[in-house]
Protein backbone atom coordinates (compact mmCIF):
# COMPACT_ATOMS: atom_id res chain seq x y z
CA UNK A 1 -59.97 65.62 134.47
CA UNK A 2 -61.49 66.98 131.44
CA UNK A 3 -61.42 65.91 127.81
CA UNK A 4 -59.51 69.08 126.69
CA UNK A 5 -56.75 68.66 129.89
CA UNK A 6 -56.44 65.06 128.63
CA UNK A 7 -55.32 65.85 125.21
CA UNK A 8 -53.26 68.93 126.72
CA UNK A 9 -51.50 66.50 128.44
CA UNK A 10 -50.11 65.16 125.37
CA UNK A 11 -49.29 68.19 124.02
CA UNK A 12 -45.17 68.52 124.42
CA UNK A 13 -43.96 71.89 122.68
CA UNK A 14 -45.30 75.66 122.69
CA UNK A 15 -45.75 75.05 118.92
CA UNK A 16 -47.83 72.24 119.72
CA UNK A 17 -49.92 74.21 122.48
CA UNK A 18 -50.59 77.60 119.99
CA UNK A 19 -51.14 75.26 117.41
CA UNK A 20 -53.94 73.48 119.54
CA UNK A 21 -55.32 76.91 120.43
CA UNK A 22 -55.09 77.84 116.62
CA UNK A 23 -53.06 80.99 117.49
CA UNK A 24 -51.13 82.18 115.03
CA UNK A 25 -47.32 83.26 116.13
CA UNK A 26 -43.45 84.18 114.86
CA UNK A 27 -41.39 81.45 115.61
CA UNK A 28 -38.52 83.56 116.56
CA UNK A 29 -40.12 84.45 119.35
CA UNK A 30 -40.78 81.07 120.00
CA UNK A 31 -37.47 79.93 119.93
CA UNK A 32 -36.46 82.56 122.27
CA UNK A 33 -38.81 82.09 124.77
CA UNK A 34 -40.89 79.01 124.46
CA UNK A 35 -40.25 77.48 128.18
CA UNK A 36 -41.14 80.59 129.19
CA UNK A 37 -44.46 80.94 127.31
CA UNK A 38 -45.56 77.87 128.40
CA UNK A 39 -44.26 78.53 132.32
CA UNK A 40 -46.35 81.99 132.22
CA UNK A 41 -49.64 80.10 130.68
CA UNK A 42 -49.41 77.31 133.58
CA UNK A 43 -48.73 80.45 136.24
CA UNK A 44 -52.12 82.00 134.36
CA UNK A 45 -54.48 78.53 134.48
CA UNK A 46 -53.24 78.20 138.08
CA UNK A 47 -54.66 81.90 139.04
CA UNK A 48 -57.75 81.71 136.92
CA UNK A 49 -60.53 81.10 139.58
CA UNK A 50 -62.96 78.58 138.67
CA UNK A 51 -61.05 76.85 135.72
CA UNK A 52 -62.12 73.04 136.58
CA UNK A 53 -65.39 74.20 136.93
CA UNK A 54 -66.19 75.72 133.24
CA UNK A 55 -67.54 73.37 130.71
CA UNK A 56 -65.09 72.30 128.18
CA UNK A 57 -66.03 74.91 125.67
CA UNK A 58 -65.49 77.81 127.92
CA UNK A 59 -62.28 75.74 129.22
CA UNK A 60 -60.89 75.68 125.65
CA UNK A 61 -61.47 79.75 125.42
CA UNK A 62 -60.40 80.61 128.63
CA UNK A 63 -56.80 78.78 127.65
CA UNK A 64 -57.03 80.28 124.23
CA UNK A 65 -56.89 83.72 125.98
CA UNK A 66 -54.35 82.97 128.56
CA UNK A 67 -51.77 81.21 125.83
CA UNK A 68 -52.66 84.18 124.01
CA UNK A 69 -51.79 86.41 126.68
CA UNK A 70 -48.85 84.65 127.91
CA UNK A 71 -47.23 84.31 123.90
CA UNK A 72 -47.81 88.17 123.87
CA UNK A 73 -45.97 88.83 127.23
CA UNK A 74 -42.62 87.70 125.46
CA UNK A 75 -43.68 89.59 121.97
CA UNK A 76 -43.64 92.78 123.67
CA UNK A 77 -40.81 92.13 126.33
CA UNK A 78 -38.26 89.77 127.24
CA UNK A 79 -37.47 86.39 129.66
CA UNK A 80 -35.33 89.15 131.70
CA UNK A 81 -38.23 91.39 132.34
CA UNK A 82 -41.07 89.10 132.65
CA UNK A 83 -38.80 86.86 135.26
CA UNK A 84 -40.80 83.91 134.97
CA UNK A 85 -38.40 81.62 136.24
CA UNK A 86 -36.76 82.03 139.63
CA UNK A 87 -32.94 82.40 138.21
CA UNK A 88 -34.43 86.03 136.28
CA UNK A 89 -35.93 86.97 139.79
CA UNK A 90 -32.61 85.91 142.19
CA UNK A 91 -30.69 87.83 139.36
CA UNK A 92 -32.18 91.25 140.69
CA UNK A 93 -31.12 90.38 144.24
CA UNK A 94 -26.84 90.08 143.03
CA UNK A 95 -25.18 91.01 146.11
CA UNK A 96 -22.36 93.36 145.90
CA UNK A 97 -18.72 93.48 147.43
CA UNK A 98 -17.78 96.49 148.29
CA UNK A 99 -13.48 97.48 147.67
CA UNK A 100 -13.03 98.41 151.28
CA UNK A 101 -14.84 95.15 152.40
CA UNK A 102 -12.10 93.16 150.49
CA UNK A 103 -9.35 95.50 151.66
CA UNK A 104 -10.91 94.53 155.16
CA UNK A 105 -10.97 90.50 154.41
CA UNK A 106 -7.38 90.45 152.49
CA UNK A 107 -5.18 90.97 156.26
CA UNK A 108 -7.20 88.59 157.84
CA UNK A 109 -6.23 85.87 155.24
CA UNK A 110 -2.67 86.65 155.44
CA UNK A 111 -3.00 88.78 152.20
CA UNK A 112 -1.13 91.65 151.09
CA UNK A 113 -3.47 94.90 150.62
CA UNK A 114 -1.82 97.01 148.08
């Protein structure tokens, strides 16, 4: 493990991680979506091909730009559309009920269909 992974180990909030990187940021966005940010920069480092290989230099810009880019996914949209986290993608797949399929299920139970 690198130098700069070491000491982003200890790093424990979004604030800390942009203010690592030295990117500036609104904290109300922060608050909103901070988990997320830092979710959608690990998803980012994990598909950035030849990461562990860089020297640390190009390391430290290479996360630069993808906390960068992952801080500007929630300025310009939201934890809903991004869907980051698996509870905002299961949330497109809601099953529905349809009235005659309860109508259907309510005899069998011994219910009274109105």
């Amino acid at each position: 493990m690198t130098s700069l992974f070491e000491q982003m180990i200890k790093l424990a909030s979004a604030e800390e991680f942009l203010d690592f990187f030295q990117l500036e940021y609104d904290q109300t966005v922060v608050n909103v979506s901070r988990l997320h940010i830092l979710q959608r920069f690990h998803q980012y480092m994990r598909q950035t091909r030849g990461l562990a290989e860089m020297d640390e230099t190009q390391q430290h810009d290479k996360c630069r730009e993808l906390l960068g880019q992952a801080y500007q996914d929630f300025v310009n949209s939201s934890a809903v559309k991004e869907k980051v986290f698996k509870v905002f993608r299961d949330a497109e797949g809601i099953k529905t009920v349809s009235l005659d399929s309860l109508r259907n299920a309510m005899p069998a139970r011994g219910l009274k269909v109105a």
